[in-house]
C-alpha atoms as a PDB file:
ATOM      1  CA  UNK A   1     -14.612 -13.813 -19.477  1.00  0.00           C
ATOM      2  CA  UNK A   2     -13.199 -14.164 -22.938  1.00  0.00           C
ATOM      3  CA  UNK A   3      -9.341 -12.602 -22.866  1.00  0.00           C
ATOM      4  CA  UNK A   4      -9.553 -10.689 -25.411  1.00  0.00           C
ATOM      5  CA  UNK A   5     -11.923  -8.125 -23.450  1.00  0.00           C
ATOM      6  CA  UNK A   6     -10.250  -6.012 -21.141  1.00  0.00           C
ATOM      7  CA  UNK A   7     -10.051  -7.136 -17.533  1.00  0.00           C
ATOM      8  CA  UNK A   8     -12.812  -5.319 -15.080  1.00  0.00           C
ATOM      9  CA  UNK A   9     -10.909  -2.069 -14.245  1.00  0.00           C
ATOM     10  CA  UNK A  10     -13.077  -1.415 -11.078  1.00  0.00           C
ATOM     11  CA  UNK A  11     -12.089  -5.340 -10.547  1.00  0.00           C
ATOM     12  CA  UNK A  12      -8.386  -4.545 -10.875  1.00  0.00           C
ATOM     13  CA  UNK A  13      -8.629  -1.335  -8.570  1.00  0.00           C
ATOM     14  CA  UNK A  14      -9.772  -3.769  -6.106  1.00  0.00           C
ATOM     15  CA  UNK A  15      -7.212  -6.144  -6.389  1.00  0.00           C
ATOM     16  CA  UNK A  16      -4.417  -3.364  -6.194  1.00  0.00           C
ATOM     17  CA  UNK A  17      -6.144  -1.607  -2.935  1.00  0.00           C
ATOM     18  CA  UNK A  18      -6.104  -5.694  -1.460  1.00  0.00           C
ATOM     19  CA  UNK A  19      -9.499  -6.456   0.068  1.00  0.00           C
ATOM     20  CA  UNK A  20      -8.925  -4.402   3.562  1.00  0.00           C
ATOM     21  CA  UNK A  21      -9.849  -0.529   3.769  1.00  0.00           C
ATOM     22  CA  UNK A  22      -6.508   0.083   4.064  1.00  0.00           C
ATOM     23  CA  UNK A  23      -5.129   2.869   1.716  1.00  0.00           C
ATOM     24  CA  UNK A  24      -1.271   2.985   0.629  1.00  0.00           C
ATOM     25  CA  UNK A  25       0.168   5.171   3.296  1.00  0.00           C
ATOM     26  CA  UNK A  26       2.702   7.922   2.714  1.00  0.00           C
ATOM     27  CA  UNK A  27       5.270   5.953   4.274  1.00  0.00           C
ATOM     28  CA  UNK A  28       5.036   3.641   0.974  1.00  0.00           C
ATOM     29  CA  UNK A  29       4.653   6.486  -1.132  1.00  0.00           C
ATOM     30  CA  UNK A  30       7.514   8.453   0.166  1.00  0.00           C
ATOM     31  CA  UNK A  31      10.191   5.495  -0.159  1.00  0.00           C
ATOM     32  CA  UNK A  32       8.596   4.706  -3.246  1.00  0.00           C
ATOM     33  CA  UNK A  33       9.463   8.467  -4.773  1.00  0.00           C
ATOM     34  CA  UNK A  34      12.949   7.986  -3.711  1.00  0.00           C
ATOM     35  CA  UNK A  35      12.024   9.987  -0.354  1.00  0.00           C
ATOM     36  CA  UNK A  36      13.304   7.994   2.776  1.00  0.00           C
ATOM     37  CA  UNK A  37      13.843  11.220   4.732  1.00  0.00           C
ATOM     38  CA  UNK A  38      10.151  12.292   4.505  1.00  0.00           C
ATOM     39  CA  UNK A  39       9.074   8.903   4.703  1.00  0.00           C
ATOM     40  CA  UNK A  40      11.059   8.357   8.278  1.00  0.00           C
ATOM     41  CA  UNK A  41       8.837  11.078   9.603  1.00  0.00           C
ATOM     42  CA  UNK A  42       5.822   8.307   8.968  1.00  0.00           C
ATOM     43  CA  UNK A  43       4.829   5.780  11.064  1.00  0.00           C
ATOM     44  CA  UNK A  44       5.383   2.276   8.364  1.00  0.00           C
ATOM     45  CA  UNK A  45       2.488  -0.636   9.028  1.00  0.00           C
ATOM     46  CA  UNK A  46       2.220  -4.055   7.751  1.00  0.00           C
ATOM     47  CA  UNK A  47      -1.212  -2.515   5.967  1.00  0.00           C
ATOM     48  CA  UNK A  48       1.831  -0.580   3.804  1.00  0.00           C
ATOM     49  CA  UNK A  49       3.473  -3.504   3.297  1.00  0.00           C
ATOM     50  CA  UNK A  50       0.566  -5.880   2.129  1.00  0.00           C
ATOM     51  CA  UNK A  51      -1.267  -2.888  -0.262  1.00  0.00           C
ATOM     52  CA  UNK A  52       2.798  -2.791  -2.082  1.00  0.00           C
ATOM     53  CA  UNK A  53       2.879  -6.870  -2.010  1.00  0.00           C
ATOM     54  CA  UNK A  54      -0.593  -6.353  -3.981  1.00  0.00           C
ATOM     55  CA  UNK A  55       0.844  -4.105  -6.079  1.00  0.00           C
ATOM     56  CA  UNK A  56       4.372  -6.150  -6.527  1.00  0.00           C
ATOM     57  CA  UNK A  57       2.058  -9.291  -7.315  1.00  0.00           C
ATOM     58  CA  UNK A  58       0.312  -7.744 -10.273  1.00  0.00           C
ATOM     59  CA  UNK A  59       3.772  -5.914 -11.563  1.00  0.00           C
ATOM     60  CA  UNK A  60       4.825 -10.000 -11.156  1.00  0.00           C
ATOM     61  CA  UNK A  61       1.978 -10.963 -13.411  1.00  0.00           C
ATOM     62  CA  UNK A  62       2.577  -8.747 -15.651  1.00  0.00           C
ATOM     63  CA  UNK A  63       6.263  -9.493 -16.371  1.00  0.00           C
ATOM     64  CA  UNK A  64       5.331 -13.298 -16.549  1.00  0.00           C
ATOM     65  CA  UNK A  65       2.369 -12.192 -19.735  1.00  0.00           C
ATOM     66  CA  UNK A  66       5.149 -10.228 -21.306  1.00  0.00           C
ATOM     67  CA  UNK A  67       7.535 -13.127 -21.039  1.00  0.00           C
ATOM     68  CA  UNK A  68       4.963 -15.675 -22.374  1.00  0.00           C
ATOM     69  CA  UNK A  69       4.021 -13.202 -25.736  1.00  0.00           C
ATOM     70  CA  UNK A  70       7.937 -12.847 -25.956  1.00  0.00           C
ATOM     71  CA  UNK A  71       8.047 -16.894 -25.808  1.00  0.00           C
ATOM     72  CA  UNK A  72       4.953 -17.294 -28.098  1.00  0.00           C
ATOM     73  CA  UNK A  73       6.866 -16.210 -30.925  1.00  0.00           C
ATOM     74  CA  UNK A  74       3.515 -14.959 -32.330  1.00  0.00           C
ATOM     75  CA  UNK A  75       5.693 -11.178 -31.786  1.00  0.00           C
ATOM     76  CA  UNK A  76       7.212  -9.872 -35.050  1.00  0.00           C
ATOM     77  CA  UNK A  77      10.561  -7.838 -34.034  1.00  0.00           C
ATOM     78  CA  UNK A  78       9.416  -4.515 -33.538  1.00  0.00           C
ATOM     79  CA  UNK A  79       6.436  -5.806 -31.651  1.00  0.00           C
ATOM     80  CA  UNK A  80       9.137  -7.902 -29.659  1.00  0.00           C
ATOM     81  CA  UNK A  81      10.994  -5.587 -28.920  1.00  0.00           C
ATOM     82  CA  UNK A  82       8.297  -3.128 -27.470  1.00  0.00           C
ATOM     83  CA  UNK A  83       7.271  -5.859 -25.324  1.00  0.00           C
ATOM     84  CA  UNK A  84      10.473  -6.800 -23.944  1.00  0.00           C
ATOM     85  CA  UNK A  85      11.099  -2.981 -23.407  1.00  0.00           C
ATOM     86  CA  UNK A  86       7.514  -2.775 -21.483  1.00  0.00           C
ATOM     87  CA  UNK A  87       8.896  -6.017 -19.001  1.00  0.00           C
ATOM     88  CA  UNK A  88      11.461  -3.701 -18.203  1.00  0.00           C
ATOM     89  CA  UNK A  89       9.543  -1.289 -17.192  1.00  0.00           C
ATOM     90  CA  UNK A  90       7.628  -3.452 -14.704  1.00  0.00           C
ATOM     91  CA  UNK A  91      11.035  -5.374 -13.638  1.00  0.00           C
ATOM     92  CA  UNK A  92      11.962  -2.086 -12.679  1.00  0.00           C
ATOM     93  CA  UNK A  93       8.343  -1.289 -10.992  1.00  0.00           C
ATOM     94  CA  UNK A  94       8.360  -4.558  -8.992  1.00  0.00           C
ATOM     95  CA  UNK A  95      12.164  -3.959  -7.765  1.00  0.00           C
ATOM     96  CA  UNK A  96      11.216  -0.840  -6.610  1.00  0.00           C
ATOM     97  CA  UNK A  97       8.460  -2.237  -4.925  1.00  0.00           C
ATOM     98  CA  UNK A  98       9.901  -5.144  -2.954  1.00  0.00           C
ATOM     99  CA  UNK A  99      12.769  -2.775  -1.970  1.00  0.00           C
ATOM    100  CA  UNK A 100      10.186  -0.490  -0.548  1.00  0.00           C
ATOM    101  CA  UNK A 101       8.226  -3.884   1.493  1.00  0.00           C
ATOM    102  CA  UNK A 102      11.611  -4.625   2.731  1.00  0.00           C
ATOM    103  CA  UNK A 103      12.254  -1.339   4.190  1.00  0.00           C
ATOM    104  CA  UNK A 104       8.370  -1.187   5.405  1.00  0.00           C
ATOM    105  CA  UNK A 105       9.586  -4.321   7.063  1.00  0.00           C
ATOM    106  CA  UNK A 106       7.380  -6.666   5.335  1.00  0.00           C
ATOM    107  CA  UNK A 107       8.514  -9.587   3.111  1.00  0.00           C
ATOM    108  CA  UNK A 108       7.840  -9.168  -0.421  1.00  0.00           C
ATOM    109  CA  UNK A 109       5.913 -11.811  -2.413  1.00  0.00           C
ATOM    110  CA  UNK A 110       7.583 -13.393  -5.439  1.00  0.00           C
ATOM    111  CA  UNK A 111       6.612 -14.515  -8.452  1.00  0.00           C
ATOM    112  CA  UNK A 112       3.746 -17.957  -8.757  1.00  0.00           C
ATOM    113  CA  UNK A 113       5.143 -20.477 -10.102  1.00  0.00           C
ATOM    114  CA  UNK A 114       2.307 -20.702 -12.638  1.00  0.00           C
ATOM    115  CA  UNK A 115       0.420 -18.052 -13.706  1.00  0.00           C
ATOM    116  CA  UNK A 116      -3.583 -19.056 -15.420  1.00  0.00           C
ATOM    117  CA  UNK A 117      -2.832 -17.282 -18.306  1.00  0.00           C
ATOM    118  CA  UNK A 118      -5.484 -18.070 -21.687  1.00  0.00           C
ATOM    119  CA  UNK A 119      -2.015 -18.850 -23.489  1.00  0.00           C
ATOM    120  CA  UNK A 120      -3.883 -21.591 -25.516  1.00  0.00           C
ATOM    121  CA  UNK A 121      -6.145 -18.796 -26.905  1.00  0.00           C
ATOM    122  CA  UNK A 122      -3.232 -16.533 -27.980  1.00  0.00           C
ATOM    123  CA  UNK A 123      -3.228 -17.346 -31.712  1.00  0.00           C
ATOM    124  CA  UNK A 124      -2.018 -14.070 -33.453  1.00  0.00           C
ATOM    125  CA  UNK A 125      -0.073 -11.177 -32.893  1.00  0.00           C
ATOM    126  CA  UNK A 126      -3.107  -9.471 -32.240  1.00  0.00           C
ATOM    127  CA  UNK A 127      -4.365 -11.568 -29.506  1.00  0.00           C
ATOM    128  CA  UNK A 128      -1.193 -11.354 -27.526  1.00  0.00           C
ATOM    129  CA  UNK A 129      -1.241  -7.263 -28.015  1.00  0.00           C
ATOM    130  CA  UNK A 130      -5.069  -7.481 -26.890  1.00  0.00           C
ATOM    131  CA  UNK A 131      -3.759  -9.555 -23.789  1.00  0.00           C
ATOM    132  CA  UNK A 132      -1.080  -7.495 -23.003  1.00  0.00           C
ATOM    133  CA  UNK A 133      -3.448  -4.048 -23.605  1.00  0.00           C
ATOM    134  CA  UNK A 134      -6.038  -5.202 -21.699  1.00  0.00           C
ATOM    135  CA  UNK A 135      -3.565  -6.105 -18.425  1.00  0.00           C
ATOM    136  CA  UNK A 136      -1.927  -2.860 -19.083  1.00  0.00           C
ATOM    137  CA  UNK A 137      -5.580  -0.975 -18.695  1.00  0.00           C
ATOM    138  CA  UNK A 138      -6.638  -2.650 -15.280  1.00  0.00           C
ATOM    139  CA  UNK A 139      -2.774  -1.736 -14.223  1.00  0.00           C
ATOM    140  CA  UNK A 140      -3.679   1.992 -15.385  1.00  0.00           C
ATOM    141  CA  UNK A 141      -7.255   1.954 -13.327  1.00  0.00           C
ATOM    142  CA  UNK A 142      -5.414   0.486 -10.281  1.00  0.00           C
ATOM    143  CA  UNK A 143      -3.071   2.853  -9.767  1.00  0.00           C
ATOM    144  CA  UNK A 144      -5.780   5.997 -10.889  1.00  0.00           C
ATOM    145  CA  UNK A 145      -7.760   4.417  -7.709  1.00  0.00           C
ATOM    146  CA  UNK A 146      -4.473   4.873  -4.987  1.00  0.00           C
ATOM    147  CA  UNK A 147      -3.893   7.986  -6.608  1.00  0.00           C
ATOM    148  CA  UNK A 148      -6.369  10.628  -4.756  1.00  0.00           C
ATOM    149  CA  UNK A 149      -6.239   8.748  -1.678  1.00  0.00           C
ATOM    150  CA  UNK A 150      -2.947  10.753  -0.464  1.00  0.00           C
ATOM    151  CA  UNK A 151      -3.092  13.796   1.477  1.00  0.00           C
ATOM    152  CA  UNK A 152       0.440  14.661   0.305  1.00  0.00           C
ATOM    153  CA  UNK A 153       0.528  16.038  -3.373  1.00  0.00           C
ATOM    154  CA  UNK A 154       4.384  14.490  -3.539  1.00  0.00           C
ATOM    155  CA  UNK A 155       3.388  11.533  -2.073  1.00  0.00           C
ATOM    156  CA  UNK A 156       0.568  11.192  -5.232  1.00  0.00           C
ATOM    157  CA  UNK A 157       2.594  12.207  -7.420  1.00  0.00           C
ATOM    158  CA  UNK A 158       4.765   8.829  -6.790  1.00  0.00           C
ATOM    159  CA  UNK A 159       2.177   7.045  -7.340  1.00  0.00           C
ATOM    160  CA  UNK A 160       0.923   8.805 -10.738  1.00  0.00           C
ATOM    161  CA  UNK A 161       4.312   8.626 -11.924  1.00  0.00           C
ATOM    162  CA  UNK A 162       3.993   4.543 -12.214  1.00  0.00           C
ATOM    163  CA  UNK A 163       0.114   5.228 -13.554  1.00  0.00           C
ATOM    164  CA  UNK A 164       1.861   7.887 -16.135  1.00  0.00           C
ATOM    165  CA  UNK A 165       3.905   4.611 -17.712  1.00  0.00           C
ATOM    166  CA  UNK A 166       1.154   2.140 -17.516  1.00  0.00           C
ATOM    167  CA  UNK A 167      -1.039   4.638 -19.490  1.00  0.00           C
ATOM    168  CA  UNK A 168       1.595   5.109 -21.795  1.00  0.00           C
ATOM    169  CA  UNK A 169       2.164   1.397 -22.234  1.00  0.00           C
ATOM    170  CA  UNK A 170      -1.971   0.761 -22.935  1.00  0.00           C
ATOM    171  CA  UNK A 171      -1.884   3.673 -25.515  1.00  0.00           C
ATOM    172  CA  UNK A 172       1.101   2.156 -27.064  1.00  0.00           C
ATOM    173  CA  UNK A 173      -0.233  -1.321 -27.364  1.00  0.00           C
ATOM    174  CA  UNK A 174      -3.593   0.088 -28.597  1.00  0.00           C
ATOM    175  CA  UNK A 175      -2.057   2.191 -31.101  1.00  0.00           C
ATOM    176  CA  UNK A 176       0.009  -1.151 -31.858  1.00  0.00           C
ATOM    177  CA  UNK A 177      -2.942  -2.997 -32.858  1.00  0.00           C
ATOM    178  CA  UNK A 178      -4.700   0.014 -35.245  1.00  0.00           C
ATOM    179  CA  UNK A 179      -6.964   1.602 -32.361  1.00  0.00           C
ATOM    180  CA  UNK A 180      -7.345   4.696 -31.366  1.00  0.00           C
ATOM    181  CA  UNK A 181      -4.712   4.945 -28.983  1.00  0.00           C
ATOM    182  CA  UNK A 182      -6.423   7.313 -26.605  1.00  0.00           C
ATOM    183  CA  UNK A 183     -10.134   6.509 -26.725  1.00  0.00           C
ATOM    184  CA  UNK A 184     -11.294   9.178 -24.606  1.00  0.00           C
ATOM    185  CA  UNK A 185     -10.552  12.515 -23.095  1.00  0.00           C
ATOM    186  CA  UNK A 186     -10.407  10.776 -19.541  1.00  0.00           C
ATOM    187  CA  UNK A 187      -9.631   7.706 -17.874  1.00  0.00           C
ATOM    188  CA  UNK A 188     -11.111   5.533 -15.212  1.00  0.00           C
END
């Protein structure tokens, strides 16, 4: 698959739900919304903790492709700056995340060493924007798949708050590169 096309979005709602039936639980959802009290009255598995570490991998992945377009020095300054403000974002995801593994009991994955990124192919501004928009979109289907899949409406809304900012980064980045920022009326 060439990079510049956007990465399978039923492909990436796979690879956030891991490869079990498992669903995120509202234990995970519950610490993740800043709710330990609620969560304690959950019962915390290690299913929890591996769906978050799936989740904490790709918000890994993502702030090593932001660090490689900020190294490419392909970014003009405004650009660079919107990318290094969108790693924040998903420091600040995956911190939240590991914290929440952690208290799940689990042990949080870190970062790969190497990520098999087409960094060879990035060759413009452009192609690192594409890059980055097309990560951003499987990040926005992954997290519109865990969504429904809570019986609590607080506990979903934790979750749609990280899909809210994911969104907002792939309409950013589109708009960024002279597309219609919101192609269509929904998303999947």
């Amino acid at each position: 698959m060439s990079f510049l096309l956007m990465p399978d979005p039923i492909a990436a709602r796979r690879l956030f739900l891991g490869k079990s039936t498992a669903v995120l639980s509202g234990v995970a959802v519950a610490l993740l919304a800043g709710k330990p009290a609620l969560a304690a009255k959950h019962d915390g598995g290690s299913g929890d903790a591996q769906i978050l570490n799936t989740a904490l991998g790709a918000e890994l992945e993502a702030i090593a492709a932001y660090q490689l377009g900020a190294e490419s020095k392909l970014l003009q300054k405004p650009v660079l700056d919107l990318a290094l403000t969108f790693q924040g974002h998903h420091k600040e995801h995956a911190d939240l995340l590991a914290k929440t593994v952690e208290k799940l009991g689990g042990k949080p994955v870190t970062a790969k060493a190497k990520y098999n990124f087409p960094a060879d192919k990035l060759k413009s501004q452009a192609d690192v924007l594409r890059f980055a928009a097309g990560l951003e979109q499987g990040a926005v289907s992954a997290y519109l798949g865990a969504v429904p899949l809570f019986g609590n409406r607080d506990l979903a809304k934790a979750a749609a708050s990280i899909l809210g900012d994911e969104a907002m980064h792939w309409a950013v980045l589109r708009q960024a590169l002279g597309e219609v920022p919101v192609p269509s009326a929904f998303v999947s």
